[in-house]
Protein backbone atom coordinates (compact mmCIF):
# COMPACT_ATOMS: atom_id res chain seq x y z
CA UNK A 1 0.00 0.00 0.00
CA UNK A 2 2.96 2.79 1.30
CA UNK A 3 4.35 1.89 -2.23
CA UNK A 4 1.30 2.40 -4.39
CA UNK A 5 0.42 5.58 -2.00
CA UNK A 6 3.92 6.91 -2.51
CA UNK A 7 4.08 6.41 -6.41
CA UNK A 8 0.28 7.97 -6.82
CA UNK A 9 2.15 10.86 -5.44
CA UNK A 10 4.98 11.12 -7.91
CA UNK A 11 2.62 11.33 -10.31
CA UNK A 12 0.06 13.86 -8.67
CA UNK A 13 3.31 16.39 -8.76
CA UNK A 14 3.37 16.58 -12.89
CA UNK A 15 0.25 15.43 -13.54
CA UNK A 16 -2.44 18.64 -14.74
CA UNK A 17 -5.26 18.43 -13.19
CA UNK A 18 -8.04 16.80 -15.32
CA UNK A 19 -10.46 19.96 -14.33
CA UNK A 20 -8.12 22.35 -16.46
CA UNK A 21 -9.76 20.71 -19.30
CA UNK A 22 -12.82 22.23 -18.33
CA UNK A 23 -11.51 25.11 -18.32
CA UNK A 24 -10.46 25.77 -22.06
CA UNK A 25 -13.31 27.30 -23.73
CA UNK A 26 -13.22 26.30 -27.48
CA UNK A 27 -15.67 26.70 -30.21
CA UNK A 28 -17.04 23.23 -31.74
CA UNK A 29 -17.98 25.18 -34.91
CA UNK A 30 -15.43 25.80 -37.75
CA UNK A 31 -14.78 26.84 -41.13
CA UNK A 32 -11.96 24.40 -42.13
CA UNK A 33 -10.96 24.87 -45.47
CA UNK A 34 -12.17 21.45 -47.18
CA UNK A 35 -9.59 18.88 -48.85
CA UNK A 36 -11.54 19.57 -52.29
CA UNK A 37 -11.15 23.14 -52.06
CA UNK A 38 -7.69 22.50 -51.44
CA UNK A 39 -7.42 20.64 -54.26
CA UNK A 40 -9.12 23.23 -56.66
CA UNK A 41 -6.42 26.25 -55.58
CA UNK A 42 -3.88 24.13 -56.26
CA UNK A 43 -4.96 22.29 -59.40
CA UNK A 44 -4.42 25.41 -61.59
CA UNK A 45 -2.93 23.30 -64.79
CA UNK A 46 -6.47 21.55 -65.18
CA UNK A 47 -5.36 17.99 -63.44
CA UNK A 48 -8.48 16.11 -63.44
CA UNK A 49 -9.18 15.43 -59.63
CA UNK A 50 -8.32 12.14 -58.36
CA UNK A 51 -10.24 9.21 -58.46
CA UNK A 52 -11.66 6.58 -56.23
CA UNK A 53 -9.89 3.46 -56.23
CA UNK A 54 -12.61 0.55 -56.62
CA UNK A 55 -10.91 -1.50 -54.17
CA UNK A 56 -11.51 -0.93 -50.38
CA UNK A 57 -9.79 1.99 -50.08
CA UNK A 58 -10.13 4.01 -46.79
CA UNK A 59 -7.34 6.04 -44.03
CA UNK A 60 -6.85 6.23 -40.67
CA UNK A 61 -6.35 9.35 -38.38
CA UNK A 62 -3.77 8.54 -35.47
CA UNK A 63 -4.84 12.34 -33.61
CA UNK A 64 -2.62 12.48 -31.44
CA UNK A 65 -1.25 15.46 -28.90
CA UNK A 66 2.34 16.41 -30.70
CA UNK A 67 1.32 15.07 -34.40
CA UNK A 68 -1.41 14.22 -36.55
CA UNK A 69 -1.13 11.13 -38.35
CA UNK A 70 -2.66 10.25 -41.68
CA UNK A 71 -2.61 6.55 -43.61
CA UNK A 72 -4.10 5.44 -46.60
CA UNK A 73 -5.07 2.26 -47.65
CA UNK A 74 -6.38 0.34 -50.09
CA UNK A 75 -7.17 -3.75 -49.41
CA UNK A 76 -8.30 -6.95 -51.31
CA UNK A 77 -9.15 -9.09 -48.66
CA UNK A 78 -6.68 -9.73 -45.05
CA UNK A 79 -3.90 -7.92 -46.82
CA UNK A 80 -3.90 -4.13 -46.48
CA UNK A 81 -1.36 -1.87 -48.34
CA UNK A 82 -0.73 1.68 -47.60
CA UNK A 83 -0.44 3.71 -50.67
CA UNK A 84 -0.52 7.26 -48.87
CA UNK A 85 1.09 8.68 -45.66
CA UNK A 86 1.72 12.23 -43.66
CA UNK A 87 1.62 14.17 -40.38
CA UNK A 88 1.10 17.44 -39.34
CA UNK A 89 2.36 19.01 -36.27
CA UNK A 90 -0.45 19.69 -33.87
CA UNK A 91 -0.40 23.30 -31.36
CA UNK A 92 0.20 23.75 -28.23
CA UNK A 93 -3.49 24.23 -27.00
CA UNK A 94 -5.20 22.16 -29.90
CA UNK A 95 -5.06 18.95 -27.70
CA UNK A 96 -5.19 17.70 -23.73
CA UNK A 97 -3.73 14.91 -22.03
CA UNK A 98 -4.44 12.93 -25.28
CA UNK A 99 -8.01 14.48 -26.17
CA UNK A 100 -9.21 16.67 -28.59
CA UNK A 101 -9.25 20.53 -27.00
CA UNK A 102 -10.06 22.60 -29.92
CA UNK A 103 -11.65 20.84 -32.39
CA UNK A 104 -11.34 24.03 -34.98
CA UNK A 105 -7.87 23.65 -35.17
CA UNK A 106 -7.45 19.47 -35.21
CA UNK A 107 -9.99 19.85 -38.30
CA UNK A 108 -7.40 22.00 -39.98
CA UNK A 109 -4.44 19.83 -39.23
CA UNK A 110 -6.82 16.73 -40.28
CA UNK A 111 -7.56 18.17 -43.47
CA UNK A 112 -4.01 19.30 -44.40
CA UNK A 113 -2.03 15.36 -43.15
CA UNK A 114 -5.23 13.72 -45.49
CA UNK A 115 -5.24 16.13 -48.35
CA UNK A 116 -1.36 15.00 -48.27
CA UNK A 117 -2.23 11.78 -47.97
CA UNK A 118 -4.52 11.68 -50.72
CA UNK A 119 -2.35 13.33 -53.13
CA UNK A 120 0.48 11.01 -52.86
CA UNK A 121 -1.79 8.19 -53.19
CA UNK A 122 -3.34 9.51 -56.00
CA UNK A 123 -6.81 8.57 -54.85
CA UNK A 124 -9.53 10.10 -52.58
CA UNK A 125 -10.63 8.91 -49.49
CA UNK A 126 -14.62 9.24 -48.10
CA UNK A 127 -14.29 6.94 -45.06
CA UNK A 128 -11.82 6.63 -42.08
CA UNK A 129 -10.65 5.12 -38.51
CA UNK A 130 -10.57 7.28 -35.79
CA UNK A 131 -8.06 6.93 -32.62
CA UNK A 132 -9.21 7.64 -29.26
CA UNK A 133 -6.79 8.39 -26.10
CA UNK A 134 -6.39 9.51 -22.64
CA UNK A 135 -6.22 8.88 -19.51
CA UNK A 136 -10.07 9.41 -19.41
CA UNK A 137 -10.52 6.03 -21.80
CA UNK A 138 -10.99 3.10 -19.94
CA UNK A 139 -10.04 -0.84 -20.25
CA UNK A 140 -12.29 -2.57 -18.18
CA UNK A 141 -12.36 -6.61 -17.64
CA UNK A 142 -15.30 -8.14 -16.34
CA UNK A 143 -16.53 -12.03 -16.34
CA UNK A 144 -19.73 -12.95 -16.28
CA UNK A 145 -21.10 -16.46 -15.59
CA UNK A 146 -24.74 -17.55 -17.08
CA UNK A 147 -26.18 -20.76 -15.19
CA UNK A 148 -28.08 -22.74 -18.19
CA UNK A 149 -31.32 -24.29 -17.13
CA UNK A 150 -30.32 -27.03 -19.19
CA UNK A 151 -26.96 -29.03 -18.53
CA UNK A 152 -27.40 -30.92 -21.91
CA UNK A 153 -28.22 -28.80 -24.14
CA UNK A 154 -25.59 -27.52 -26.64
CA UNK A 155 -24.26 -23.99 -26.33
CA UNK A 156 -25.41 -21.51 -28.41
CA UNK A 157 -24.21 -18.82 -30.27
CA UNK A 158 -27.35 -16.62 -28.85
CA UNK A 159 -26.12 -17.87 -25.71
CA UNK A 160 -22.55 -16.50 -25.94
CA UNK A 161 -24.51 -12.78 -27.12
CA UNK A 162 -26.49 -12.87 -23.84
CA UNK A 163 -23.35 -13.02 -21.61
CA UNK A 164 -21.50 -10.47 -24.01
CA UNK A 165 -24.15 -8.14 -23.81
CA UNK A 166 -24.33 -8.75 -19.79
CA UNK A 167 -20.12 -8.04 -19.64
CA UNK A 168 -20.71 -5.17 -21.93
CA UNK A 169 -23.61 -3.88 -19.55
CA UNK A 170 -21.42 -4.43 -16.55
CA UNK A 171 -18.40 -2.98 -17.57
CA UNK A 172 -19.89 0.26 -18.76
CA UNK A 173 -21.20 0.58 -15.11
CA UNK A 174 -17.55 -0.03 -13.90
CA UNK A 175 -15.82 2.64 -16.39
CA UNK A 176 -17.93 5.67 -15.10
CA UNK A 177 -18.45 4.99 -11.69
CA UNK A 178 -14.04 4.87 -12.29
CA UNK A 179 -14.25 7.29 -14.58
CA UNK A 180 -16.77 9.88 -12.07
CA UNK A 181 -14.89 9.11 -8.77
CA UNK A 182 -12.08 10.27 -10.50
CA UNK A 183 -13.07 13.47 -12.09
CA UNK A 184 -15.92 14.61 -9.16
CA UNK A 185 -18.74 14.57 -12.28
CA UNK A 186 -21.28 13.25 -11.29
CA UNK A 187 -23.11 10.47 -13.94
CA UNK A 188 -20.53 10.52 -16.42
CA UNK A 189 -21.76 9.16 -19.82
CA UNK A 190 -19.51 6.51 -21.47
CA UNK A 191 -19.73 4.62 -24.91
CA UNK A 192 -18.13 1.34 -25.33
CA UNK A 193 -15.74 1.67 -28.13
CA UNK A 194 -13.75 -2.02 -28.76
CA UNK A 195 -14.20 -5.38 -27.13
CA UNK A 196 -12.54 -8.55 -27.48
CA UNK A 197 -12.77 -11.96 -25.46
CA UNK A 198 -9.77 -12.56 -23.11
CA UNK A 199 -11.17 -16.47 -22.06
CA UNK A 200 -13.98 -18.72 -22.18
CA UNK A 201 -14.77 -21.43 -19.87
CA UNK A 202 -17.25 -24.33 -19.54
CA UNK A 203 -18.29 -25.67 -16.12
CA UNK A 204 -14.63 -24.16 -15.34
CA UNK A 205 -13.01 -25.70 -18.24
CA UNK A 206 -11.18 -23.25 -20.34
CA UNK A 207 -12.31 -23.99 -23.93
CA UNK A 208 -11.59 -21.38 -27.37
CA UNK A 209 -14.79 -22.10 -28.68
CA UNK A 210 -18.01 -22.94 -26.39
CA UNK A 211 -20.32 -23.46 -29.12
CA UNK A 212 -21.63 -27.06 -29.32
CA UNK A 213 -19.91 -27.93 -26.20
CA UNK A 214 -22.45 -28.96 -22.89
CA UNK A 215 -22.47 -28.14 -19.69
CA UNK A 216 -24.45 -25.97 -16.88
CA UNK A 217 -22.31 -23.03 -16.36
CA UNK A 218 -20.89 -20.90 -19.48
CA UNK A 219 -18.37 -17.77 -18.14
CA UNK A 220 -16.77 -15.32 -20.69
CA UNK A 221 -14.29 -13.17 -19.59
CA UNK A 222 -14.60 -9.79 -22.19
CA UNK A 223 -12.18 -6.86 -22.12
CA UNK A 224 -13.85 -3.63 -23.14
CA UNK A 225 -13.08 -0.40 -23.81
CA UNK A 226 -14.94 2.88 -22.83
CA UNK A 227 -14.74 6.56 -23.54
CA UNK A 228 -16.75 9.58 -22.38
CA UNK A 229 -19.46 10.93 -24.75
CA UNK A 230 -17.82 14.31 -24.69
CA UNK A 231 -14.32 12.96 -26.18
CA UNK A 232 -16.15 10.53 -28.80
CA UNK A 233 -18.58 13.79 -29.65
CA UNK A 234 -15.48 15.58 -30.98
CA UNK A 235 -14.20 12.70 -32.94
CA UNK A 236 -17.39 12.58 -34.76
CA UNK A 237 -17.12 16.33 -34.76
CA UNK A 238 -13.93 15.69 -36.83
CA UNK A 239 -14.88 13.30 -39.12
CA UNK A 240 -18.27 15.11 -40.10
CA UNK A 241 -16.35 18.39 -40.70
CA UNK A 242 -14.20 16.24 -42.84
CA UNK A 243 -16.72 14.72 -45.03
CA UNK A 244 -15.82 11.33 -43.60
CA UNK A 245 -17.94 8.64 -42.94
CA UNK A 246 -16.63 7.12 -39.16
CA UNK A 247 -15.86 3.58 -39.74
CA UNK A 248 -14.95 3.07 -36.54
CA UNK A 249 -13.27 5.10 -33.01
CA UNK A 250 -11.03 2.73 -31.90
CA UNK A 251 -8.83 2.56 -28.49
CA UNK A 252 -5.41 3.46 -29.27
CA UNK A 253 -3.87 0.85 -26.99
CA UNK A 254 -6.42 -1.79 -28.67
CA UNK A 255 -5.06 -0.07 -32.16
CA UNK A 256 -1.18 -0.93 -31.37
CA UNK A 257 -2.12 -4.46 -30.10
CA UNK A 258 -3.87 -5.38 -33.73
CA UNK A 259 -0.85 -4.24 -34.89
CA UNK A 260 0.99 -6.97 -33.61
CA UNK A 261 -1.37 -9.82 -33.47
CA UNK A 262 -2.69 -9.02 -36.90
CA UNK A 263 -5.07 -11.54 -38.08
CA UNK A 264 -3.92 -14.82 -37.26
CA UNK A 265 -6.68 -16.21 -35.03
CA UNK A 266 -3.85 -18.52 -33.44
CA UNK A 267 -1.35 -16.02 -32.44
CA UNK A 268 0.38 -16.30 -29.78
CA UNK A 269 1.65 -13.34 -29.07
CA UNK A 270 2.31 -12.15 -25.30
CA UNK A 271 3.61 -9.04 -24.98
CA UNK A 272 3.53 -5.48 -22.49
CA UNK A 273 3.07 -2.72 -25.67
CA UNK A 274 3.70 0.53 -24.34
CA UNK A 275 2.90 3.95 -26.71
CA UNK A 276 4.57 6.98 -24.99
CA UNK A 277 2.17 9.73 -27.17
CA UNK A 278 2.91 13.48 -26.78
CA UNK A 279 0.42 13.78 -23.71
CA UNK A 280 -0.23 10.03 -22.32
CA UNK A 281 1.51 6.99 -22.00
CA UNK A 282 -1.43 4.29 -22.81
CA UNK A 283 -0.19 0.61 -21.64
CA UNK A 284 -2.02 -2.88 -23.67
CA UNK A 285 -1.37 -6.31 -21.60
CA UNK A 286 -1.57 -8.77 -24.65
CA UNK A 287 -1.50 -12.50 -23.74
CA UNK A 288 -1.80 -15.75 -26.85
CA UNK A 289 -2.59 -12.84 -29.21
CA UNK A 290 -5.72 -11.29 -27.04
CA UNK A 291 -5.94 -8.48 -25.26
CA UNK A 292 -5.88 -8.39 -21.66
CA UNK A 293 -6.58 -4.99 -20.21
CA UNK A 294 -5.25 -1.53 -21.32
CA UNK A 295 -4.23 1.67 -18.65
CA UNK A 296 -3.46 4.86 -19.51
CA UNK A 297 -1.88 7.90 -17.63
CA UNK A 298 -0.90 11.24 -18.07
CA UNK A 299 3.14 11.87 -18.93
CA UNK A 300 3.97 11.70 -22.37
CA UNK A 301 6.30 13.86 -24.51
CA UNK A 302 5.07 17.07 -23.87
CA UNK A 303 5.86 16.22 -20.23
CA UNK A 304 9.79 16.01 -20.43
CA UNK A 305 9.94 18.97 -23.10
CA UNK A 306 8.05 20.96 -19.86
CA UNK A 307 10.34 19.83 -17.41
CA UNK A 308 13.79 21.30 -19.46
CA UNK A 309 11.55 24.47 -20.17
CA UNK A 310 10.98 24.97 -16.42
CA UNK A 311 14.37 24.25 -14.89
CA UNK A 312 16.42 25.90 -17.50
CA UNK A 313 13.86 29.08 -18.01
CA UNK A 314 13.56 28.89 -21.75
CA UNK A 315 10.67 28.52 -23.92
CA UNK A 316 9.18 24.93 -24.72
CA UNK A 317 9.97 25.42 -28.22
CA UNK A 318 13.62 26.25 -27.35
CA UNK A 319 12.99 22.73 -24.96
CA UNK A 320 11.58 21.14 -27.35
CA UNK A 321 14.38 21.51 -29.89
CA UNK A 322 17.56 20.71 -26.83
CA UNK A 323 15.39 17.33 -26.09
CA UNK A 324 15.46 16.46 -29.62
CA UNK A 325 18.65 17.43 -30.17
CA UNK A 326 20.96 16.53 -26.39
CA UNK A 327 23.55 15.37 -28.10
CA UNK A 328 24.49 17.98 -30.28
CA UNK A 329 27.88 20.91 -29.87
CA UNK A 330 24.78 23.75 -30.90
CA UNK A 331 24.29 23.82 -27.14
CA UNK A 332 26.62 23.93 -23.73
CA UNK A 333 27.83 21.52 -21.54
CA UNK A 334 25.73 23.03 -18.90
CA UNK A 335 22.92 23.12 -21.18
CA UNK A 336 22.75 19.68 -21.69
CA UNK A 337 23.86 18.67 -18.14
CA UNK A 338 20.69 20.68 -17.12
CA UNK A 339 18.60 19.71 -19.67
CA UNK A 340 19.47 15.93 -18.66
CA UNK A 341 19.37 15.96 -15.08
CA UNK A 342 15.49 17.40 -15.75
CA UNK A 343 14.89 14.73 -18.05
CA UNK A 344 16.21 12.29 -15.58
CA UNK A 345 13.52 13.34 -12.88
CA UNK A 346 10.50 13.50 -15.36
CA UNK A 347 11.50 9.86 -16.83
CA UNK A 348 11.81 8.68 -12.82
CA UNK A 349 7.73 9.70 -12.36
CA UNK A 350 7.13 8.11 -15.38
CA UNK A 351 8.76 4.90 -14.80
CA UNK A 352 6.60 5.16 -11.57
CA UNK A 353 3.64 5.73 -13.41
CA UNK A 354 4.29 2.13 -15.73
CA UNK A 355 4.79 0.53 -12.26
CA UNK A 356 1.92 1.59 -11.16
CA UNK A 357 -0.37 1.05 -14.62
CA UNK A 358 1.03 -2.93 -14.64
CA UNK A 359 0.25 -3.54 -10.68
CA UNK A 360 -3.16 -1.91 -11.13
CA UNK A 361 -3.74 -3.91 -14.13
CA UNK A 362 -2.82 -7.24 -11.94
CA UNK A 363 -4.59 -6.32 -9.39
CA UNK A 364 -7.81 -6.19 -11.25
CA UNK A 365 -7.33 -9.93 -12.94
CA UNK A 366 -7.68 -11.62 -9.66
CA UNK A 367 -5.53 -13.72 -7.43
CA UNK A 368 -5.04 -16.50 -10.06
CA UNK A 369 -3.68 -14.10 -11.91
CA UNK A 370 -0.21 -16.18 -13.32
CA UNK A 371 3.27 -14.40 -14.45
CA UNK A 372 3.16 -11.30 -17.21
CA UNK A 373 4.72 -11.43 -20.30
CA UNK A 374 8.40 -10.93 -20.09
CA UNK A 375 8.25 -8.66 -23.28
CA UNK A 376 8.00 -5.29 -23.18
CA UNK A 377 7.47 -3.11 -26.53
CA UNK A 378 7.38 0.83 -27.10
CA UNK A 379 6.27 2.36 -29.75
CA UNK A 380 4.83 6.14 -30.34
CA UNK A 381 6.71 9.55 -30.71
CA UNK A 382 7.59 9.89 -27.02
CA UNK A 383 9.48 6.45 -26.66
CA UNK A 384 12.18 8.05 -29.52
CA UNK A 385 13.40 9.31 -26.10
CA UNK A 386 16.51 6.47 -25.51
CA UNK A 387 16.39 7.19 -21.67
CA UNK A 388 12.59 5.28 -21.26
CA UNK A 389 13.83 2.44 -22.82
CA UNK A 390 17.37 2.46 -21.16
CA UNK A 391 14.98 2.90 -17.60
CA UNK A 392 12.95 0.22 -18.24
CA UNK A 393 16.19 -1.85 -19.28
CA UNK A 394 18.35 -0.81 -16.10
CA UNK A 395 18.89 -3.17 -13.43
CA UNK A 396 19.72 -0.28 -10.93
CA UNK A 397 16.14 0.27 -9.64
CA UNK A 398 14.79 -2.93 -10.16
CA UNK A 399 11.31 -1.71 -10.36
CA UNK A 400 10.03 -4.94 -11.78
CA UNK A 401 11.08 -6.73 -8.74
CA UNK A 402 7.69 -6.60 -7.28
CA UNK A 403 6.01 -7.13 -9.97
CA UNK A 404 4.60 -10.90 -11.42
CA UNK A 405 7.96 -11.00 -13.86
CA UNK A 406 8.79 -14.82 -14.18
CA UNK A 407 12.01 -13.28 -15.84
CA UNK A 408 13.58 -9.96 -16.27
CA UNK A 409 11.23 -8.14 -18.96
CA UNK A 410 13.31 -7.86 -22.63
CA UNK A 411 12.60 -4.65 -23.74
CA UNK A 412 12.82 -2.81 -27.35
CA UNK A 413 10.80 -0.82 -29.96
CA UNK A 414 8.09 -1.96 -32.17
CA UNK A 415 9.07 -2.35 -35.81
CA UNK A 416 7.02 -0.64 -38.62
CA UNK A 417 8.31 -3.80 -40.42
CA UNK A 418 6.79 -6.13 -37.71
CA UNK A 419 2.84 -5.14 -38.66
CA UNK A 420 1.09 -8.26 -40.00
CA UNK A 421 -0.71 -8.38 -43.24
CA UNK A 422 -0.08 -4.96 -43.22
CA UNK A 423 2.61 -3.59 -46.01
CA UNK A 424 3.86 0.16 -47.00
CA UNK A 425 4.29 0.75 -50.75
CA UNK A 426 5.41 4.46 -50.12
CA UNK A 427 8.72 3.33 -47.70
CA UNK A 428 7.28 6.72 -45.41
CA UNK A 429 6.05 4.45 -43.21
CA UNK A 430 9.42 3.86 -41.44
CA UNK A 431 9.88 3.54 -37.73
CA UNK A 432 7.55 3.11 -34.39
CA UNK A 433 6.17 6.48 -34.41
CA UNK A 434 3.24 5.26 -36.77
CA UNK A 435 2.44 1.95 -35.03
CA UNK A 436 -0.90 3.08 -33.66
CA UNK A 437 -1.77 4.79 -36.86
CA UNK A 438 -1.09 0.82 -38.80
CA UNK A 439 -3.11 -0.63 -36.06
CA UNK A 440 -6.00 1.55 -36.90
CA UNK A 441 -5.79 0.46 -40.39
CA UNK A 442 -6.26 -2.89 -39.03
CA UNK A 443 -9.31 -1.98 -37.25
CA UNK A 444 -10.82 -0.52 -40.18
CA UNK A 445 -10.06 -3.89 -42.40
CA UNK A 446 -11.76 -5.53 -39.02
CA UNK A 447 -14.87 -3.32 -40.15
CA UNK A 448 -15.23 -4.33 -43.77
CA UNK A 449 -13.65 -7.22 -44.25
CA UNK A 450 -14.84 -10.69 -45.52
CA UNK A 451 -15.34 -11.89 -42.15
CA UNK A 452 -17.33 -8.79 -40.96
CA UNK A 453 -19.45 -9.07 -44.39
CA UNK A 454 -19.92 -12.53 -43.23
CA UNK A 455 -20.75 -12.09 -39.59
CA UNK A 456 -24.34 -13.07 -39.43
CA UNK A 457 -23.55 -16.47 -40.76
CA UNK A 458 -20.15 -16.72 -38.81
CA UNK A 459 -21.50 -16.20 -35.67
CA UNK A 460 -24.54 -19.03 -36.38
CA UNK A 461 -21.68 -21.38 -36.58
CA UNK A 462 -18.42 -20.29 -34.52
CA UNK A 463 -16.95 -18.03 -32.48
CA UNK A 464 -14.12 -16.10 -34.70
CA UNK A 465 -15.78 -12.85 -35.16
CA UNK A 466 -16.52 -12.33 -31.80
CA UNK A 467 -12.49 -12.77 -31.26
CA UNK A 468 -12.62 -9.68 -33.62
CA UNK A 469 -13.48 -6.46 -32.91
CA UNK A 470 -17.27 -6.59 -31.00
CA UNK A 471 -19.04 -3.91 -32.26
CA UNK A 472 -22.20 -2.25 -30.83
């Protein structure tokens, strides 16, 4: 307890408070100038305008605090290609701890990353995958048993929607009573955003597919993500000022984890994936390919850029450009010396706050919870920063020592290479900064897909596209 008590206070001391949010006024309206008018004042040597491609072409928006990030793909069945890429820097007050803040201005740097986009494709884009972050979106995982009235009957696939739909139910009620004892609002309305089944048992018997199968007692144990109405209102904002139709708003934790597991229903992969955005750090536990739980907390880049900027009096653009650039002659030895030792501090209450995230997440699976994966992966702007990786690496303050580790945790970045089914024709799409905008990509081919075409009969007959993405 003294150790949980005493790292919730390392974070209180950089953590904003979540009722500054409140106070930014911003106007929902805008008058964003639209990709096609872009596309006429630039078109002056007649260029016909582009076309649409007639395969399944569609982007994703990775919106994140420091950068937005713009993909597009086109797809003939599993495999997805991305044909178009760009980013655009986001401002200082356009974003908050991961959410949207003015949704004028994220329109504007939307509409400039896709027109882009779209222009190096060479095709337009109508529909798109949204990302959704924060420490205000919430993983929740919840089991619900359903005592059958009749041992020998075979389980059905109705069956298996009941107890969804009663996790679902159940969860929701967990994420804002969190979500309200946390903020002091009262009633806080939540939308569940991505689900996916973690285990399914039989009379206790852990099973991967129920259906068919006898017994009295079926459990499921569902991992679902939430997000306040407010946050997922200026997504939709977004993509309606865009001219977008809103495939989906996915959880950016969720996002990195599909792009990892990819579509292999058999995967096996068991991994910690950690995406250090500009404002939050957002954690996914993934365990045989399926996602466990996600956390989320405040300290991202923006976090150790405000750290140099305060202890060395500059500006956090001057900050901004020492952090990128420590290494370099263009400053002092005292510059960097300060600049470090600041950085030091900040990554010390962050490595507190991944302590933290991964014993709150244990704590929540129970006490037959077993070991956790001994593979931890970064990916997202904020983990370019070699001194979180070197932390998490360092034997000096063994912080995993208390933690479930059957073996000291390997750590290292997440490929751009390493995204199944998933491949870039531009060669743009380079490092781990655009992880969570591939895994959206995947979400979207979740969406449309054969099997999601096919889900009515699928889900008469197995379980597979519930192991999806469980849409409402």
């Amino acid at each position: 307890m003294k150790i949980k008590e005493s790292i919730t206070k390392k974070l209180g001391s950089i953590k904003a408070s979540t009722a500054k949010l409140q106070d930014l006024k911003r106007s929902i309206s805008t008058k964003a100038l639209s990709r096609n008018s872009l596309e006429e004042d630039t078109s002056q040597d007649d260029t016909p305008s582009k076309p649409h491609s007639p395969k399944n072409v569609f982007a994703s928006l990775d919106i994140g605090t420091e950068y937005v990030k713009a993909l597009i793909s086109e797809s003939d069945g599993e495999e997805i290609k991305v044909i178009g890429v760009s980013k655009k820097h986001q401002g200082l007050t356009d974003m908050y701890a991961g959410a949207i803040a003015d949704i004028s201005a994220v329109v504007d740097n939307c509409d400039e990353a896709l027109a882009e986009a779209e222009n190096m494709a060479g095709v337009g884009v109508n529909k798109a995958v949204l990302g959704i972050a924060g420490e205000l979106v919430r993983g929740i995982t919840f089991t619900v048993s359903y005592k059958r009235s009749n041992s020998e009957k075979q389980i059905t696939a109705e069956e298996m929607q009941l107890v969804i739909e009663k996790a679902q139910a159940q969860s929701k009620l967990k994420a804002s009573k969190q979500l309200s004892a946390e903020t002091g609002e009262k009633d806080i309305d939540v939308k569940l955003i991505n689900s996916a089944i973690v285990a399914m048992f039989v009379d206790g018997y852990k099973i991967s597919n129920p259906i068919g199968f006898q017994g009295s007692k079926l459990s499921i144990r569902l991992y679902s993500a939430f997000a306040p109405m407010v946050h997922i209102g200026a997504l939709q904002q977004v993509a309606s000022q865009l001219d977008l139709e809103l495939m989906a708003i996915a959880a950016e934790p969720f996002a990195v984890s599909r792009t990892v597991v990819g579509t292999d229903p058999a995967s096996s992969v068991s991994a910690i994936l950690i995406d250090v955005g500009g404002g939050t750090t957002d954690i996914a536990f993934v365990e045989e390919g399926g996602v466990q739980g996600t956390r989320s907390f405040g300290i991202g880049g923006r976090s150790f850029t405000k750290a140099i900027s305060e202890d060395l009096g500059i500006s956090f653009k001057k900050a901004e450009q020492l952090k990128l650039n420590l290494s370099s002659d263009e400053y002092s030895v005292h510059e960097r010396g300060a600049a470090t030792k600041a950085l030091q501090k900040t990554v010390e209450v962050w490595l507190s706050g991944v302590e933290l995230s991964i014993a709150e997440f244990v704590e929540e699976q129970g006490p037959e919870y077993g070991a956790l994966p001994a593979v931890i992966m970064l990916c997202g702007g904020g983990s370019s920063l070699s001194m979180l990786p070197k932390a998490l690496h360092s034997s000096e303050g063994e912080w995993y020592k208390d933690l479930p580790f059957t073996l000291k945790p390997r750590i290292g970045l997440i490929k751009a290479d390493a995204a199944k089914g998933i491949t870039d024709t531009t060669d743009k799409v380079t490092d781990h900064t655009f992880i969570t905008a591939l895994g959206l990509l995947r979400v979207g081919q979740d969406t449309t897909g054969p099997e999601a075409q096919e889900s009515e009969s699928k889900l008469k007959n197995s379980v597979e596209s519930f192991k999806r993405v469980l849409r409402t």
